[in-house]
C-alpha atoms as a PDB file:
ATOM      1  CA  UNK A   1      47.674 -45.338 -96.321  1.00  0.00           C
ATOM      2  CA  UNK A   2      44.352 -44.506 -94.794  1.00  0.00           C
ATOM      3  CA  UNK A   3      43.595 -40.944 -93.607  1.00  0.00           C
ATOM      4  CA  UNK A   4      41.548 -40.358 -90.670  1.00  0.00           C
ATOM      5  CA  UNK A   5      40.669 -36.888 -92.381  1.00  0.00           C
ATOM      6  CA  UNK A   6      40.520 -34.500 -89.261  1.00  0.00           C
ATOM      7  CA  UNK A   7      42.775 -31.727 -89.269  1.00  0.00           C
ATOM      8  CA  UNK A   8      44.896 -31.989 -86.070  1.00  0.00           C
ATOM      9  CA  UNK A   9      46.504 -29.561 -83.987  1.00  0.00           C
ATOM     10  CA  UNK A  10      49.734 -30.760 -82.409  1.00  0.00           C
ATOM     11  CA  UNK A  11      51.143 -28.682 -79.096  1.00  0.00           C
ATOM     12  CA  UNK A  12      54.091 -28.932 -77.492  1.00  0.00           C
ATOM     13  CA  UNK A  13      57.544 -27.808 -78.605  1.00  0.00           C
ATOM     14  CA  UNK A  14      58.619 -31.633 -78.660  1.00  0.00           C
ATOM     15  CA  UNK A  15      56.002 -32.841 -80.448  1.00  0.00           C
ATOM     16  CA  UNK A  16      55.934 -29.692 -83.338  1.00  0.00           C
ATOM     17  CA  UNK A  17      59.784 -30.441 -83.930  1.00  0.00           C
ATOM     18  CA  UNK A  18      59.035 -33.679 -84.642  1.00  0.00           C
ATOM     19  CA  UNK A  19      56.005 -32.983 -86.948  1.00  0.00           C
ATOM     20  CA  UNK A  20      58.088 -30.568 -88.617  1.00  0.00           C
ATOM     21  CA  UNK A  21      60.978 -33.269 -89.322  1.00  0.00           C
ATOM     22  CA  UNK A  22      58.076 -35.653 -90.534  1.00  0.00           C
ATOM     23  CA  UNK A  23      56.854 -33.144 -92.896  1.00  0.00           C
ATOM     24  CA  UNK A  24      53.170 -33.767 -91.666  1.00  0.00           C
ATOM     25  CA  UNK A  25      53.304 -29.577 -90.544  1.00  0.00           C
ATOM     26  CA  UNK A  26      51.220 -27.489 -93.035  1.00  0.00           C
ATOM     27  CA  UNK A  27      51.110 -24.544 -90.782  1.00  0.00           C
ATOM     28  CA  UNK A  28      53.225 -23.437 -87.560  1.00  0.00           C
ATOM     29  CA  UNK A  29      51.728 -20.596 -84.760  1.00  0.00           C
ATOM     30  CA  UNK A  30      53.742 -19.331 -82.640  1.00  0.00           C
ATOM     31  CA  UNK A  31      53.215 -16.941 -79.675  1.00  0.00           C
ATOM     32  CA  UNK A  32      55.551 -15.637 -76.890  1.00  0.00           C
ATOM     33  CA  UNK A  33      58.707 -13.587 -77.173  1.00  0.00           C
ATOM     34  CA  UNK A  34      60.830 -14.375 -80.605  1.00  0.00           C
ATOM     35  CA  UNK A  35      63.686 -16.160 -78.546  1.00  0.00           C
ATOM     36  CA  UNK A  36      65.303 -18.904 -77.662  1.00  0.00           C
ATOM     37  CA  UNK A  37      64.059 -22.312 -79.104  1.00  0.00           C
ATOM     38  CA  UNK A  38      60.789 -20.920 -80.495  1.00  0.00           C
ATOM     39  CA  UNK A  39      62.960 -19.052 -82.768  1.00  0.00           C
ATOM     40  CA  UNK A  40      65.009 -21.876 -83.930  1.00  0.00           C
ATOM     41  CA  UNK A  41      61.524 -23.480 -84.449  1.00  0.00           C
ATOM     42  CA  UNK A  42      60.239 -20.742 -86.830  1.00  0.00           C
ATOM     43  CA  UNK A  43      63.722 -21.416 -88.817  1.00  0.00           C
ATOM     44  CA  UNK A  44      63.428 -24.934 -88.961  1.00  0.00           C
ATOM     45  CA  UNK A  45      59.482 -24.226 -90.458  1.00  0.00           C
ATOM     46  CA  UNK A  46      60.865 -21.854 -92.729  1.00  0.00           C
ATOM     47  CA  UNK A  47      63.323 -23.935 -94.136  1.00  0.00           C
ATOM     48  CA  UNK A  48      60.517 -26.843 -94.807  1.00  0.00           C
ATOM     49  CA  UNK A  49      58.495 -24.096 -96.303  1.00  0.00           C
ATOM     50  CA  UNK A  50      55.960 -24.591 -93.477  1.00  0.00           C
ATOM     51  CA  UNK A  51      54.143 -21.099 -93.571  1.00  0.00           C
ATOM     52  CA  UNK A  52      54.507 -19.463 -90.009  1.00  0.00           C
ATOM     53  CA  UNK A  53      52.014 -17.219 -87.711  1.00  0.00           C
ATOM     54  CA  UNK A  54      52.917 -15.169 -84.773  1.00  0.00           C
ATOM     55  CA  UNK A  55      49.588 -15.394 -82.717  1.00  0.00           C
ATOM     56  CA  UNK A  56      48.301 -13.803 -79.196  1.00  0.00           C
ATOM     57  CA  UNK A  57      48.061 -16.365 -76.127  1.00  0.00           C
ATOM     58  CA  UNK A  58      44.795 -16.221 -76.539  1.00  0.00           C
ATOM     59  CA  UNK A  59      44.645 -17.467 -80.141  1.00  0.00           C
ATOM     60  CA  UNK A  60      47.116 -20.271 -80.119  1.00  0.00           C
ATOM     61  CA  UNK A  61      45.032 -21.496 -76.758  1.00  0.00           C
ATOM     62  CA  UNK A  62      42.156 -21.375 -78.969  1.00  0.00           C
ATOM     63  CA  UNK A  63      43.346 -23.270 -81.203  1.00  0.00           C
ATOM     64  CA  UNK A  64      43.910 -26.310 -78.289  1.00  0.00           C
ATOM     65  CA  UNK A  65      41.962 -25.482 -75.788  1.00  0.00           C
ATOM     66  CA  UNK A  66      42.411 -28.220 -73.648  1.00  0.00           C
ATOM     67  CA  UNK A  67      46.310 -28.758 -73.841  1.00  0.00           C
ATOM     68  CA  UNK A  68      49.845 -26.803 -72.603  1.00  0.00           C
ATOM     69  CA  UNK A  69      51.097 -25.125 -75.842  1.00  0.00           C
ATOM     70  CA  UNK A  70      54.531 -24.307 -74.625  1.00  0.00           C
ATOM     71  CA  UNK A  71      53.986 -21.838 -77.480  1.00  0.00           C
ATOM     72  CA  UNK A  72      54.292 -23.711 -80.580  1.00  0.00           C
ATOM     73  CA  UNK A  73      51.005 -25.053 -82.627  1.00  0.00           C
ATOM     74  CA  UNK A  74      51.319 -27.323 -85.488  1.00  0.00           C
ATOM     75  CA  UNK A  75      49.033 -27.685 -87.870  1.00  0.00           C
ATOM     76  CA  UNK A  76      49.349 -31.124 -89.206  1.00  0.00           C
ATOM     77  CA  UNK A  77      47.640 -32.834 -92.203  1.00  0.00           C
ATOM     78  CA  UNK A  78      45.564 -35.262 -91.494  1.00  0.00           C
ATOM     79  CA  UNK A  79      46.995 -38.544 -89.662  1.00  0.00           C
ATOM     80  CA  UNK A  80      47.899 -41.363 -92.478  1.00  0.00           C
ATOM     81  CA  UNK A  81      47.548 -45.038 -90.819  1.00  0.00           C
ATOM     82  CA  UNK A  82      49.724 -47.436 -92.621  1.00  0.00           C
ATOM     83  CA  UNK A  83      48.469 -50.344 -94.640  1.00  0.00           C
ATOM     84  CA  UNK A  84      49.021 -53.941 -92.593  1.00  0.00           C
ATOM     85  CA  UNK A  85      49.855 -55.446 -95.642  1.00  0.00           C
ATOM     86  CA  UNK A  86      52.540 -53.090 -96.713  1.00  0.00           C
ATOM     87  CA  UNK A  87      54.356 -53.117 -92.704  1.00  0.00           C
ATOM     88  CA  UNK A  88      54.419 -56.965 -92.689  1.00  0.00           C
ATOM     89  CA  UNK A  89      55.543 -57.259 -96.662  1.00  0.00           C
ATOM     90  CA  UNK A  90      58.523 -55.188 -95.265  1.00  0.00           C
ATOM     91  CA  UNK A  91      58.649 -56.774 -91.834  1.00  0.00           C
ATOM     92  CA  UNK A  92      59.035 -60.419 -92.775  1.00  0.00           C
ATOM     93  CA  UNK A  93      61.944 -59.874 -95.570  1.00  0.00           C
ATOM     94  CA  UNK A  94      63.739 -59.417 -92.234  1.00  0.00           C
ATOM     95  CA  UNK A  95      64.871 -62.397 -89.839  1.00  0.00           C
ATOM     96  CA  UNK A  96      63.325 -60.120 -87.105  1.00  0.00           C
ATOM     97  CA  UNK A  97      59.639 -58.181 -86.600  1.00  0.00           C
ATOM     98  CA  UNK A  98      57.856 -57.152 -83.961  1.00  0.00           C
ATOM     99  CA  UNK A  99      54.178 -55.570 -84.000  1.00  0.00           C
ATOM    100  CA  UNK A 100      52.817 -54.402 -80.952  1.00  0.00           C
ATOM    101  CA  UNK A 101      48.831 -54.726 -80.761  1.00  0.00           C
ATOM    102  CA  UNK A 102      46.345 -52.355 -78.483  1.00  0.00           C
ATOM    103  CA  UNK A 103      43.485 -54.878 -77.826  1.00  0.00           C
ATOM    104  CA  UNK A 104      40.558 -52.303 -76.543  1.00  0.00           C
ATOM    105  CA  UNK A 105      43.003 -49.734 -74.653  1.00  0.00           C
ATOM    106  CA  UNK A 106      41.542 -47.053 -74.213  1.00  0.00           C
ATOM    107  CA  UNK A 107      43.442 -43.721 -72.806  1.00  0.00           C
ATOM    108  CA  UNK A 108      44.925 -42.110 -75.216  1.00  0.00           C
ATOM    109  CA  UNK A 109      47.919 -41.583 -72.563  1.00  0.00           C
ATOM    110  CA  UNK A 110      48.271 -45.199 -72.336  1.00  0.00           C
ATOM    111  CA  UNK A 111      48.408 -45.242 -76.043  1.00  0.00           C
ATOM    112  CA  UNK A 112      51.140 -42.461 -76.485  1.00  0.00           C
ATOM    113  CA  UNK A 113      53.439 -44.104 -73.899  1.00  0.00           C
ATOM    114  CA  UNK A 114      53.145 -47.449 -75.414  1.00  0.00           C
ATOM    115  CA  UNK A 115      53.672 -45.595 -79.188  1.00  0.00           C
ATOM    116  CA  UNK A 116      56.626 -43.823 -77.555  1.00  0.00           C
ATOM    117  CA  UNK A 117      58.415 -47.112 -76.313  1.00  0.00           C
ATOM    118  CA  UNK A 118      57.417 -49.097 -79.747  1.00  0.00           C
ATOM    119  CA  UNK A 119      59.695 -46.591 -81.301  1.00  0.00           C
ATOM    120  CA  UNK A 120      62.231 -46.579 -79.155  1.00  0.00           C
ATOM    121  CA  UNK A 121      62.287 -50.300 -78.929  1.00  0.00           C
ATOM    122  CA  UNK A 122      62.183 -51.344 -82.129  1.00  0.00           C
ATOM    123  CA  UNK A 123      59.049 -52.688 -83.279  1.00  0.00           C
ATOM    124  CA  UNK A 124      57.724 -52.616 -86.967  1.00  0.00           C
ATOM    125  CA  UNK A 125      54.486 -51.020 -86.536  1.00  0.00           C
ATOM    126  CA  UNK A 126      51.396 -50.352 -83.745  1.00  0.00           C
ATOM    127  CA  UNK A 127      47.877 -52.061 -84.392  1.00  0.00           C
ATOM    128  CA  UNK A 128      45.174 -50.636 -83.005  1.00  0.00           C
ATOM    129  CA  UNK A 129      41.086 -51.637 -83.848  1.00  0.00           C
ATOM    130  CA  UNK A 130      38.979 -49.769 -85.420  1.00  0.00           C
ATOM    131  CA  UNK A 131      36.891 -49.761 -82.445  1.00  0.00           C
ATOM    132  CA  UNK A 132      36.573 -49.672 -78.504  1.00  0.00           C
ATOM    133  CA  UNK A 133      40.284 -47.982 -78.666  1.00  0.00           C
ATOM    134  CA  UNK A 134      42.045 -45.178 -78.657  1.00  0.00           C
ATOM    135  CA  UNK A 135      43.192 -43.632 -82.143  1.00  0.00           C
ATOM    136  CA  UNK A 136      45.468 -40.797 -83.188  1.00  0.00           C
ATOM    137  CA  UNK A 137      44.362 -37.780 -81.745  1.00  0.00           C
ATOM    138  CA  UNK A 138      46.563 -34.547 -80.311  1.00  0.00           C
ATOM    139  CA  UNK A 139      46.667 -36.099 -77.114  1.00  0.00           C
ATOM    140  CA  UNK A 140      48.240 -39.474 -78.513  1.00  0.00           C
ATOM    141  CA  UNK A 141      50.567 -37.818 -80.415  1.00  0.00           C
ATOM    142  CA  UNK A 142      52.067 -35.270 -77.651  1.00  0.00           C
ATOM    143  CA  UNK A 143      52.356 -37.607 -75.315  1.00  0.00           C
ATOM    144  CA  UNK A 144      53.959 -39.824 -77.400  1.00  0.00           C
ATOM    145  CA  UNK A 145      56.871 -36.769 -78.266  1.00  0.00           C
ATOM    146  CA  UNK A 146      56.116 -36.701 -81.399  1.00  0.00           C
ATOM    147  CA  UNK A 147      56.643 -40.788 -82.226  1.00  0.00           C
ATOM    148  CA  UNK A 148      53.649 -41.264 -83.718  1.00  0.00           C
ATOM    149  CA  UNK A 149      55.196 -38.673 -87.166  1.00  0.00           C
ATOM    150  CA  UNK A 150      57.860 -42.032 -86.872  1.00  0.00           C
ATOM    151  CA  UNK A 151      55.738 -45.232 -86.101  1.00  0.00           C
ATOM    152  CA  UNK A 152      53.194 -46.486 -89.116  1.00  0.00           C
ATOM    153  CA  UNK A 153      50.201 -46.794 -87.165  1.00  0.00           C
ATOM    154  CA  UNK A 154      47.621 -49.820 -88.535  1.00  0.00           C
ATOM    155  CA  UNK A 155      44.366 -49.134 -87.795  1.00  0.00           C
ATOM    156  CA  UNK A 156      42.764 -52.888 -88.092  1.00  0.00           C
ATOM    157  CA  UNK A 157      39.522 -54.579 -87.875  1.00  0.00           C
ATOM    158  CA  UNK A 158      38.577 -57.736 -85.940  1.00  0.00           C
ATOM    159  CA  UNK A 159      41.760 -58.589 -83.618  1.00  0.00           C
ATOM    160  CA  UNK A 160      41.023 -61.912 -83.649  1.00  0.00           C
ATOM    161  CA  UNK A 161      40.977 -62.328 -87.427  1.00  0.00           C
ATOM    162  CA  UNK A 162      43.882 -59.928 -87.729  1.00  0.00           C
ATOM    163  CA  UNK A 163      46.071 -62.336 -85.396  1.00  0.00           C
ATOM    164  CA  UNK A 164      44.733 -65.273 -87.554  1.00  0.00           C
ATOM    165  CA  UNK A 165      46.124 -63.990 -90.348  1.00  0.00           C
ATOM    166  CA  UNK A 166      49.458 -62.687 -88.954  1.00  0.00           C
ATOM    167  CA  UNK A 167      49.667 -66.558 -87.286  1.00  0.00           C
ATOM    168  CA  UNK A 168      48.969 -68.044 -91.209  1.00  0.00           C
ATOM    169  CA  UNK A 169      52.314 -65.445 -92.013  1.00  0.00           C
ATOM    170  CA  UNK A 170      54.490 -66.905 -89.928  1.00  0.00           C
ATOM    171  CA  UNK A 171      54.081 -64.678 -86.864  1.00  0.00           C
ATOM    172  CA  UNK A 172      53.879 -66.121 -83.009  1.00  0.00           C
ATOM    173  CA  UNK A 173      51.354 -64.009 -81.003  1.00  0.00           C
ATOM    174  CA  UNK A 174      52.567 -63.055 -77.081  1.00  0.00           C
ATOM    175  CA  UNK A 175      49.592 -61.683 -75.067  1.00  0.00           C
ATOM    176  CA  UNK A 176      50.494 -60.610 -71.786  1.00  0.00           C
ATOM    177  CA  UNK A 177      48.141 -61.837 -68.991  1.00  0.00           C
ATOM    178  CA  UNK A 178      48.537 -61.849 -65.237  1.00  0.00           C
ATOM    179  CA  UNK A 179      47.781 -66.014 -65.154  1.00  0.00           C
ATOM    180  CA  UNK A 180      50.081 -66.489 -68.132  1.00  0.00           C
ATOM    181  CA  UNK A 181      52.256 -68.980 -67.926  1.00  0.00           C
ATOM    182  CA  UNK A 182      55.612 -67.160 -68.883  1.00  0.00           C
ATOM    183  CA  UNK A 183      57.911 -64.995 -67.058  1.00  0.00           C
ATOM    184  CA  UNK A 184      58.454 -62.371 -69.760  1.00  0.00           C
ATOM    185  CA  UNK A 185      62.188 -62.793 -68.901  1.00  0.00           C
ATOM    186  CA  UNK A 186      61.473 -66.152 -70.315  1.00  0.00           C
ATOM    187  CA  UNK A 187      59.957 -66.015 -73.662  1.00  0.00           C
ATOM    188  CA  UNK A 188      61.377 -66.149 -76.481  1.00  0.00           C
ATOM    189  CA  UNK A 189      61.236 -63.215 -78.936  1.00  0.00           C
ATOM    190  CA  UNK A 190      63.120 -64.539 -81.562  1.00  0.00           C
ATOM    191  CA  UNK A 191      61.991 -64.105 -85.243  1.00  0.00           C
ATOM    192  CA  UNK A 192      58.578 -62.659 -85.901  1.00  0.00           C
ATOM    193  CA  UNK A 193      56.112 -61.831 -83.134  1.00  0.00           C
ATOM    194  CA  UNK A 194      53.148 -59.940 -82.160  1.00  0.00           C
ATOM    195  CA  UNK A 195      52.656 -58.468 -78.497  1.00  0.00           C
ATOM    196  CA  UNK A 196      49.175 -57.956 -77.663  1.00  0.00           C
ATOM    197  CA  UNK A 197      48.345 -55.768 -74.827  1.00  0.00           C
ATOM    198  CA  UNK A 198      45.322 -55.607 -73.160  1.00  0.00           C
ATOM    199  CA  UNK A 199      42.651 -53.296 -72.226  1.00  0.00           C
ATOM    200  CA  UNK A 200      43.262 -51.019 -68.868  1.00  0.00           C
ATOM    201  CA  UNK A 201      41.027 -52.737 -66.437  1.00  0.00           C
ATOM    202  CA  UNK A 202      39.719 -55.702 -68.386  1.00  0.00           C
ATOM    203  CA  UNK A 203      42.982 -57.412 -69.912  1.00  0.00           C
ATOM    204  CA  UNK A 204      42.462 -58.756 -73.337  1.00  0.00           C
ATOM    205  CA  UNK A 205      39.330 -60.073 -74.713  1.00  0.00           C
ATOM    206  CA  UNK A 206      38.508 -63.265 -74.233  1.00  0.00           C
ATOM    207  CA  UNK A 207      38.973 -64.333 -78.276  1.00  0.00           C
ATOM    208  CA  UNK A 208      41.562 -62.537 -77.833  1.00  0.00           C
ATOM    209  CA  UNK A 209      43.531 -64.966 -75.733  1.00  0.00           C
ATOM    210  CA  UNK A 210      42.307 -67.600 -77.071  1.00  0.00           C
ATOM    211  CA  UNK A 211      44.462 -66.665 -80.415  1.00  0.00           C
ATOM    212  CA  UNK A 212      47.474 -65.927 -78.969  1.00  0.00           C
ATOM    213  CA  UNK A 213      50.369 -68.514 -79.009  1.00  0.00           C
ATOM    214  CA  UNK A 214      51.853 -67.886 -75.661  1.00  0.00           C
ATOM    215  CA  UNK A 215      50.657 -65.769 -72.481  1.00  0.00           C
ATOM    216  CA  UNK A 216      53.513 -63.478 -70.509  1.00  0.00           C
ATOM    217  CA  UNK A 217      53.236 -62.502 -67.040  1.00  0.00           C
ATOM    218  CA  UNK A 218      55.421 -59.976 -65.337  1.00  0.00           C
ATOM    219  CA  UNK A 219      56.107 -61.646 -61.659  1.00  0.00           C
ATOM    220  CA  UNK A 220      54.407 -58.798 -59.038  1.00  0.00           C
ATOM    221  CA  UNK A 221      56.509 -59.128 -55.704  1.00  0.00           C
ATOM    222  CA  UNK A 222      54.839 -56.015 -54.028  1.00  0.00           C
ATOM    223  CA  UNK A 223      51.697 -55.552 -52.703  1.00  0.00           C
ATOM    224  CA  UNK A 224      49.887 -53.886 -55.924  1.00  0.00           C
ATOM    225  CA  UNK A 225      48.504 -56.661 -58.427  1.00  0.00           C
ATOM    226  CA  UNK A 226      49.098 -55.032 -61.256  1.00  0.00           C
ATOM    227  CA  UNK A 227      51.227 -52.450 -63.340  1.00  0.00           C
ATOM    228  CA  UNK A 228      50.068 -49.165 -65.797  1.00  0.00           C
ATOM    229  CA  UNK A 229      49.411 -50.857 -68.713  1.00  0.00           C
ATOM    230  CA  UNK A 230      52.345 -48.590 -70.536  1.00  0.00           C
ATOM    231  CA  UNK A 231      54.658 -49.672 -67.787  1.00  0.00           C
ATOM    232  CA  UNK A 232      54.081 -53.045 -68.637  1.00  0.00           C
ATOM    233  CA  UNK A 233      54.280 -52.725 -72.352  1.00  0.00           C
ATOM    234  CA  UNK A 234      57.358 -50.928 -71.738  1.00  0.00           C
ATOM    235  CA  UNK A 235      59.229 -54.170 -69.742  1.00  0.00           C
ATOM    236  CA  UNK A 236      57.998 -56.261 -72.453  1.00  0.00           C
ATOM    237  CA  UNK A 237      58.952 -54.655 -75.203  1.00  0.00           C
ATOM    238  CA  UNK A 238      62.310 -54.364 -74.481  1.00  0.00           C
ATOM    239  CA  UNK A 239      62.232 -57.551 -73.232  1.00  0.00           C
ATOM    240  CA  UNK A 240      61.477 -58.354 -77.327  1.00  0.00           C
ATOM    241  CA  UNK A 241      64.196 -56.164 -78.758  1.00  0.00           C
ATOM    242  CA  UNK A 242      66.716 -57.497 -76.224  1.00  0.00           C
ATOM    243  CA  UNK A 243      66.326 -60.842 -78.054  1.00  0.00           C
ATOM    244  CA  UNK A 244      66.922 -58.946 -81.210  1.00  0.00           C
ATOM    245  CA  UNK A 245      70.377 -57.641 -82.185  1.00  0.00           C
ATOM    246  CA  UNK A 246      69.806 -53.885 -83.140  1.00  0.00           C
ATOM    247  CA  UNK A 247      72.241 -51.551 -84.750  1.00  0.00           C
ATOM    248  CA  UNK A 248      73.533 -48.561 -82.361  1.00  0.00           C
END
């Protein structure tokens, strides 16, 4: 795995817990009364052998400046993307795969939802490029409650190479598209497939489209043209694992 090698700070009671169960927490801060769930918190990083710090307000909001504490700070180790070639070795000894690819989107918001749902849906891994896209940062992570310590996370290069190669594997590449041709209800998600999602305002790029096997549209009946770019990620990827029978 690659590391991005920044130290992050995660926030967020949610999002700690998780980082804790990962065993990505090297440190845990705490501030506030010892009660209630931050207590349990301090046990669980005690148990893990995660060193913990009772802080002021002040210094665990130092620590994230920018971002609602609920008042629990993890310090993680720095964020390991997984190796492509190691996801889809495991991914196509199964009848089944799904990788979801982030072509150029760029909130990190957008990119925790989407991260969030992945998990809970199913999918093997997220792809995201290198450049002119979000990566793992704090903001990612919390809003993505702590899915990202789950989800391998590839970060690739070219997406249109990348897709060529996943296509030469045996994977069929869905990129959704407001003129696409298929109703999402409609595709078929069977065996191994790549959803590409595009940029916020821009879609996907035009190589992009031009790689991908089949472009899904999600039929707008209202007034707005379009959906939040998570939202729409969100219909489709169930719409993927609900052509996939899945354990419960």
């Amino acid at each position: 795995m690659k590391s991005s090698h920044k130290q992050m700070y995660i926030a967020g009671r949610n999002a700690a817990k998780e980082a804790l169960a990962a065993g990505r927490a090297e440190h845990c801060y705490l501030t506030g009364r010892a009660q209630g769930e931050l207590v349990r918190i301090e046990a669980d990083a005690e148990r893990r052998g995660v060193p913990v710090s009772w802080l002021s307000a002040q210094e665990l909001q130092a620590l994230v400046p920018h971002v609602r504490h609920q008042g629990v700070v993890v310090q993680a180790r720095p964020y390991a993307y997984a190796s492509l070639e190691r996801v889809t070795a495991q991914a196509l000894s199964r009848p089944h795969s799904l990788l979801v690819l982030l072509d150029g989107v760029e909130d990190p918001h957008n990119v925790g939802a989407i991260i969030r749902t992945a998990d809970a849906a199913g999918a093997d891994a997220v792809l995201l490029p290198e450049r002119r896209a979000a990566q793992i940062t704090e903001t990612v992570h919390r809003t993505s409650a702590g899915a990202t310590a789950w989800m391998p996370i590839v970060r690739i290069g070219n997406v249109a190479r990348t897709l060529a190669e996943l296509k030469a594997q045996g994977y069929w590449v869905f990129g959704t598209d407001m003129e696409g041709s298929i109703s999402y209800r409609d595709a078929d998600f069977n065996g191994h497939c790549v959803l590409v999602v595009g940029n916020e305002g821009k879609g996907m790029a035009r190589l992009t489209r031009e790689a991908c096997d089949y472009l899904v549209k999600i039929p707008m009946y209202g007034h707005v043209e379009s959906l939040n770019v998570s939202v729409a990620a969100g219909l489709l990827l169930y719409a993927a694992a609900g052509a996939v029978p899945h354990e419960t």
